[in-house]
C-alpha atoms as a PDB file:
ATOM      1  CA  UNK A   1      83.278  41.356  48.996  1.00  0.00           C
ATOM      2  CA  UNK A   2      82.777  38.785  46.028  1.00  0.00           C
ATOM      3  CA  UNK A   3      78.604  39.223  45.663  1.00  0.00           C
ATOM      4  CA  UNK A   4      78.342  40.979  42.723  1.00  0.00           C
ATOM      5  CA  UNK A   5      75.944  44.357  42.971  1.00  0.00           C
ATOM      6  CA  UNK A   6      72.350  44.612  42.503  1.00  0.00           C
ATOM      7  CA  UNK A   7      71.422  46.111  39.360  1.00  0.00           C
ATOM      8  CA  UNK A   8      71.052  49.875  38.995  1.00  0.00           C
ATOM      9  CA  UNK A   9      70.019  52.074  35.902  1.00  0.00           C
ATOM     10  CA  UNK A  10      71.901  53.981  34.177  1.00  0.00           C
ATOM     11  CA  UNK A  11      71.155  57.412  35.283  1.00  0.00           C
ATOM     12  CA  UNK A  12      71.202  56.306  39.219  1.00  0.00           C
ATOM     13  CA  UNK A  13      74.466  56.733  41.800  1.00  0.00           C
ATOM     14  CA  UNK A  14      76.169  54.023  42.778  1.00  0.00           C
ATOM     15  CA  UNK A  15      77.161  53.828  46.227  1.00  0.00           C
ATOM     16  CA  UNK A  16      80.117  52.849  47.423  1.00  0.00           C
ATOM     17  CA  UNK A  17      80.224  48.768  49.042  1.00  0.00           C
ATOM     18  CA  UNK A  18      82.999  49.201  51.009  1.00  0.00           C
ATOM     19  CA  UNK A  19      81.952  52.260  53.212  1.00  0.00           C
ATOM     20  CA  UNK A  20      79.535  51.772  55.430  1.00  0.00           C
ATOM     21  CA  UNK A  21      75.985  53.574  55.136  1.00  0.00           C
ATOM     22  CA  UNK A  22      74.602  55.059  58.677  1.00  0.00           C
ATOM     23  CA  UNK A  23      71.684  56.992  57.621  1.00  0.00           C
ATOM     24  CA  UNK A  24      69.099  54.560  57.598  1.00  0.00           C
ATOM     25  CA  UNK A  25      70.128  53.641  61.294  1.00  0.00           C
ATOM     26  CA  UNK A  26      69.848  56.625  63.001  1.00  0.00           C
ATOM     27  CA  UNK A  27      66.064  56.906  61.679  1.00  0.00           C
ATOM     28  CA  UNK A  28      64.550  54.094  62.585  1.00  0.00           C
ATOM     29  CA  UNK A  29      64.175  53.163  65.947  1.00  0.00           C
ATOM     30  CA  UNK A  30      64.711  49.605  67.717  1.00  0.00           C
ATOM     31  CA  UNK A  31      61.454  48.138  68.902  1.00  0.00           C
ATOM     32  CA  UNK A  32      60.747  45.133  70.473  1.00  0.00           C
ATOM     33  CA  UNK A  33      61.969  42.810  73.624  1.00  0.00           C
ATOM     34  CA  UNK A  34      66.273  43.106  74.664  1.00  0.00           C
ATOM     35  CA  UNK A  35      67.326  39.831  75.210  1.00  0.00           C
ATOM     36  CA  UNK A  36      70.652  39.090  76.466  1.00  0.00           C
ATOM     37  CA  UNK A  37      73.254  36.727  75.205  1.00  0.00           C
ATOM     38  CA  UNK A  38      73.537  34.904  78.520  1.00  0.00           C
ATOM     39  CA  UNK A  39      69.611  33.961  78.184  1.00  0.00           C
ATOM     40  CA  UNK A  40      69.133  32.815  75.068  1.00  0.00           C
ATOM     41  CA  UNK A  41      71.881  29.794  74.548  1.00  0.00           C
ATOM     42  CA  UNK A  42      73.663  28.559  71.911  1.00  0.00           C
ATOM     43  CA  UNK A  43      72.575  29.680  68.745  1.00  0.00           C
ATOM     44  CA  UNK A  44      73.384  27.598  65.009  1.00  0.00           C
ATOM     45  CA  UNK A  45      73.341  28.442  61.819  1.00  0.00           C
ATOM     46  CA  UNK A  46      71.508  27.170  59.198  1.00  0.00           C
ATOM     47  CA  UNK A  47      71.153  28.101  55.352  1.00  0.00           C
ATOM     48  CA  UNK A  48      67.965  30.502  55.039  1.00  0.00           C
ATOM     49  CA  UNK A  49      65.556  30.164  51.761  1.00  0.00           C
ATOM     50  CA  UNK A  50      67.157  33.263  50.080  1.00  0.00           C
ATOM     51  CA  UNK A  51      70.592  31.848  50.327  1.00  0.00           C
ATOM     52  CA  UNK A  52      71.878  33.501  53.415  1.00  0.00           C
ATOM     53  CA  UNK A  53      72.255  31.517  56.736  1.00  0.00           C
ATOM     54  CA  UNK A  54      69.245  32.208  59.880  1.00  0.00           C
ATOM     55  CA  UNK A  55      70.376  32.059  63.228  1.00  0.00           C
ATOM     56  CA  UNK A  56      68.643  29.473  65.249  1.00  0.00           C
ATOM     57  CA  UNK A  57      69.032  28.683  68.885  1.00  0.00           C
ATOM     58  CA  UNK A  58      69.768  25.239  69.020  1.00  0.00           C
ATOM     59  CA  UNK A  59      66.823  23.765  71.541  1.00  0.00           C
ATOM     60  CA  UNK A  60      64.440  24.683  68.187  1.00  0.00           C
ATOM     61  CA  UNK A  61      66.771  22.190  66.363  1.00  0.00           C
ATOM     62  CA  UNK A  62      64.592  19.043  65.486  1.00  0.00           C
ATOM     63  CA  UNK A  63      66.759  16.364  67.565  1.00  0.00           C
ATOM     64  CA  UNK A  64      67.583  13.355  65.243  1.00  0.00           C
ATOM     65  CA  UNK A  65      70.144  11.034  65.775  1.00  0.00           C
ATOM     66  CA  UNK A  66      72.891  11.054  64.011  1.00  0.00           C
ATOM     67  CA  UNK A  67      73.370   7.515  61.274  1.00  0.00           C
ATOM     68  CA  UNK A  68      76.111   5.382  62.853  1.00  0.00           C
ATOM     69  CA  UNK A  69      79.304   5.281  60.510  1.00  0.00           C
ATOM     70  CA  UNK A  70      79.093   2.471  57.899  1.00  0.00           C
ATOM     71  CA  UNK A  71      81.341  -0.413  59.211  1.00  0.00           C
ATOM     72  CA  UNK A  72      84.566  -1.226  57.232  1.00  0.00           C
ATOM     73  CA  UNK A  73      83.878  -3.946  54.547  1.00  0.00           C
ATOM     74  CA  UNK A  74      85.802  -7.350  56.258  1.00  0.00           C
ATOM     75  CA  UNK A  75      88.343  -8.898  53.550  1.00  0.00           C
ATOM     76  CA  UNK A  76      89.526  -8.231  50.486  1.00  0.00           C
ATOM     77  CA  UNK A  77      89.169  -5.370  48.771  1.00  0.00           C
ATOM     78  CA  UNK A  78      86.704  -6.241  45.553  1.00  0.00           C
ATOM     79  CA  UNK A  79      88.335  -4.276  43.070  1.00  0.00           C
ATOM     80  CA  UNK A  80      91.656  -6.603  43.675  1.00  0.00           C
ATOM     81  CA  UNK A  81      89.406  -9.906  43.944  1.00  0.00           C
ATOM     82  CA  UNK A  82      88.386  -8.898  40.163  1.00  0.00           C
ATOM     83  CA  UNK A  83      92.117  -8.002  39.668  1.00  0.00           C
ATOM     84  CA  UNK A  84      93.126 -11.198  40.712  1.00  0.00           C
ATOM     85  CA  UNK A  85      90.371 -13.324  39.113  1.00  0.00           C
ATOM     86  CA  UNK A  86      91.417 -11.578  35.762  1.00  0.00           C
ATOM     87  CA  UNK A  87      95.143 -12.589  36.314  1.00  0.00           C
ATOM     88  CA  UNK A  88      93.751 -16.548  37.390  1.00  0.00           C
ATOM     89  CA  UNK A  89      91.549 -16.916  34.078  1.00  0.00           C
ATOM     90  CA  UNK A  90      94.253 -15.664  31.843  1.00  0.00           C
ATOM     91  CA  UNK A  91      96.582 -18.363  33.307  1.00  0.00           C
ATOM     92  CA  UNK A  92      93.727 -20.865  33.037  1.00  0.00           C
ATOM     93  CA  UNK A  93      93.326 -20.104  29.609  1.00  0.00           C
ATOM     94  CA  UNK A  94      97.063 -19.906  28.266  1.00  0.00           C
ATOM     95  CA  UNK A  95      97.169 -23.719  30.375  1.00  0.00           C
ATOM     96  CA  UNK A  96      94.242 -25.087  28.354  1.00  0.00           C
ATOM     97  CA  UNK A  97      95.056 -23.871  25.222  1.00  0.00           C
ATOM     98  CA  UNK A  98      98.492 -25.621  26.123  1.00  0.00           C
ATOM     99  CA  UNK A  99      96.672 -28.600  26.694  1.00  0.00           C
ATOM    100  CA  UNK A 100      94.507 -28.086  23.452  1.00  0.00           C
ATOM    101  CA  UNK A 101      97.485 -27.755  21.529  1.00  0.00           C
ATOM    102  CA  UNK A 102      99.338 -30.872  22.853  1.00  0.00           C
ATOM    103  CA  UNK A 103      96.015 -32.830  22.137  1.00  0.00           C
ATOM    104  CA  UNK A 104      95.587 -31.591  18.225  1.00  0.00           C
ATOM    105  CA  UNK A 105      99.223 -32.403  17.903  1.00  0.00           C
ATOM    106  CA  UNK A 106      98.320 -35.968  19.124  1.00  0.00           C
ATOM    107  CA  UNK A 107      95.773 -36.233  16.827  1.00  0.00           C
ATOM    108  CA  UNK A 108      97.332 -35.109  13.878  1.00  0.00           C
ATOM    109  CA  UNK A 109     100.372 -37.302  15.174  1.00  0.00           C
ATOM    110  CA  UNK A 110      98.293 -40.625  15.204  1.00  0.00           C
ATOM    111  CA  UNK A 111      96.302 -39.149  11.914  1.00  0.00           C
ATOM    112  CA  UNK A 112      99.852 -39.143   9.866  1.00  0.00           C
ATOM    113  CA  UNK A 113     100.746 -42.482  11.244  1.00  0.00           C
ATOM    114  CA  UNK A 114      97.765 -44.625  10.170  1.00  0.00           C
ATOM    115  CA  UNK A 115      98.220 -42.279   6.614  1.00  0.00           C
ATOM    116  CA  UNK A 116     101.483 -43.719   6.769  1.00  0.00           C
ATOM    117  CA  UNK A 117     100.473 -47.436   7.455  1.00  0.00           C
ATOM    118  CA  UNK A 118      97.841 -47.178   4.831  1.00  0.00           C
ATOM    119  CA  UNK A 119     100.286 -46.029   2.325  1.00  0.00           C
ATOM    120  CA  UNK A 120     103.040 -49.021   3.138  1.00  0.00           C
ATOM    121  CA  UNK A 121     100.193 -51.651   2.926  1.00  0.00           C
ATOM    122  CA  UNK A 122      98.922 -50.392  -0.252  1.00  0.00           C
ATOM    123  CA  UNK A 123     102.742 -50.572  -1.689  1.00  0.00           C
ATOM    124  CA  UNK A 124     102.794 -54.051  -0.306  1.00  0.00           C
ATOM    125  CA  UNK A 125      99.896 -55.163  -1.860  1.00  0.00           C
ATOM    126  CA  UNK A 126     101.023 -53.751  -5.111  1.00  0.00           C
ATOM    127  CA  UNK A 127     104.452 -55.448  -5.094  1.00  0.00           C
ATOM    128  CA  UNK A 128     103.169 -58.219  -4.170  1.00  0.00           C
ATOM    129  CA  UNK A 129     104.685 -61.705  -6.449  1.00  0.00           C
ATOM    130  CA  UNK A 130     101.264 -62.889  -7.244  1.00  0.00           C
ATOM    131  CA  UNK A 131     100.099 -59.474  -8.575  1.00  0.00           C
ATOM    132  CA  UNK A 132     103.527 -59.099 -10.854  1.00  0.00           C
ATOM    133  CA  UNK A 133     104.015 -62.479 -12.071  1.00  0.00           C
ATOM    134  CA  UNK A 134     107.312 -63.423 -10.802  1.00  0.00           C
ATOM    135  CA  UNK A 135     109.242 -60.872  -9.468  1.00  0.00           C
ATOM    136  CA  UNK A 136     113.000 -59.148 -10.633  1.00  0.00           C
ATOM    137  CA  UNK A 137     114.023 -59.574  -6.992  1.00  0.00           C
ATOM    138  CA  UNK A 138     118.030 -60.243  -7.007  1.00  0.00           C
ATOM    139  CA  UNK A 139     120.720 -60.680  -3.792  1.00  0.00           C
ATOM    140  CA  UNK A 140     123.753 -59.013  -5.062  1.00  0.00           C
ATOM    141  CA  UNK A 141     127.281 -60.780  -2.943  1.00  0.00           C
ATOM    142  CA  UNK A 142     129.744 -58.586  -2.920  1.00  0.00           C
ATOM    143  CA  UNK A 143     133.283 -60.024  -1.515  1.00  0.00           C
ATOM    144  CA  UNK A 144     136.423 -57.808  -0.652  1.00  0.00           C
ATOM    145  CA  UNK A 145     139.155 -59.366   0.065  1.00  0.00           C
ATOM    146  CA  UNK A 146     142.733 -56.734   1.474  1.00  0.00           C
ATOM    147  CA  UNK A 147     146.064 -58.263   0.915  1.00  0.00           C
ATOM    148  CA  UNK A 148     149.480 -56.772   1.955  1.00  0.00           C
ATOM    149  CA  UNK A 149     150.485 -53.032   0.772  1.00  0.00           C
ATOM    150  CA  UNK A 150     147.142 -51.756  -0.259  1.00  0.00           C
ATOM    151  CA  UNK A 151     145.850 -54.368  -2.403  1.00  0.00           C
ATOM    152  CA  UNK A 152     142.120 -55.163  -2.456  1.00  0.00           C
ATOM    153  CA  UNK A 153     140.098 -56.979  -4.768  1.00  0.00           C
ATOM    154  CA  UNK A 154     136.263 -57.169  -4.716  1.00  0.00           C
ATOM    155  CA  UNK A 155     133.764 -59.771  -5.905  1.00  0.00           C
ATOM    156  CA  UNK A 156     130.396 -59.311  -6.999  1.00  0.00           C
ATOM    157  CA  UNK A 157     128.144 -62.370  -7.436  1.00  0.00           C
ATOM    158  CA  UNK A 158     124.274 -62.123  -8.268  1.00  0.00           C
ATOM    159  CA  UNK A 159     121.701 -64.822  -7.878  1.00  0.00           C
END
């Protein structure tokens, strides 16, 4: 028996749950109609208001049907569609930010170039004859001319 006891002072005996007290039948009589097993039908039981269960013969049921099962959802289930979008926009994202990178490095390619171009025109404009008066520009010859056994002799002419 796992109910616990009711509560008892003190001062009063307990009896004990596990033997069975026939006093209290022998005194009072049974009143009232017999009726049979065979006659009254199936009997259910429900949960009473006091926490133990009534017996109730089933005819005094009220009769309501019963809710049809839920049909299984068709397709995929969601929690792998959200698995699976997750997995798609992270590949979407490391491609574009592939793309991104490919286009800065284009722009800072180009950027570096005309940088460049600016840079080579400005020395050209400042070495420019008109700018220096005259120029120290020089073409330097040089001539080498190898003979037999090792001998070489070299000419340098500028103009």
């Amino acid at each position: 028996m796992n109910a616990p006891l009711p509560y008892r002072p003190p001062g009063e005996p307990v009896a004990d749950p596990l033997t069975l007290d026939t006093s209290g039948l022998a005194e009072t009589p049974l009143s009232g109609a017999v009726e049979l097993a065979a006659e009254r039908g199936p009997v259910v039981y429900v949960p009473g208001a006091h926490g133990g269960f009534v017996a109730v013969r089933r005819e005094d049921l009220p009769t309501v049907p019963a809710p049809a099962p839920a049909p299984a959802p068709a397709g995929v289930d969601p929690h792998a569609q959200r698995l699976a979008a997750k997995g798609v926009f992270a590949a979407g994202a490391g491609v574009g930010a592939y793309f991104a990178a490919g286009a800065v490095a284009i722009v800072v390619d180009s950027l570096v170039q005309a940088l460049i171009a600016a840079a080579v025109a400005a020395g050209v404009a400042l070495a420019a004859p008109g700018r220096r008066g005259g120029g120290d520009t020089y073409i330097t010859h040089h001539h080498v001319t190898n003979r037999w056994w090792g001998k070489s002799s070299t000419t340098i002419r500028n103009r």
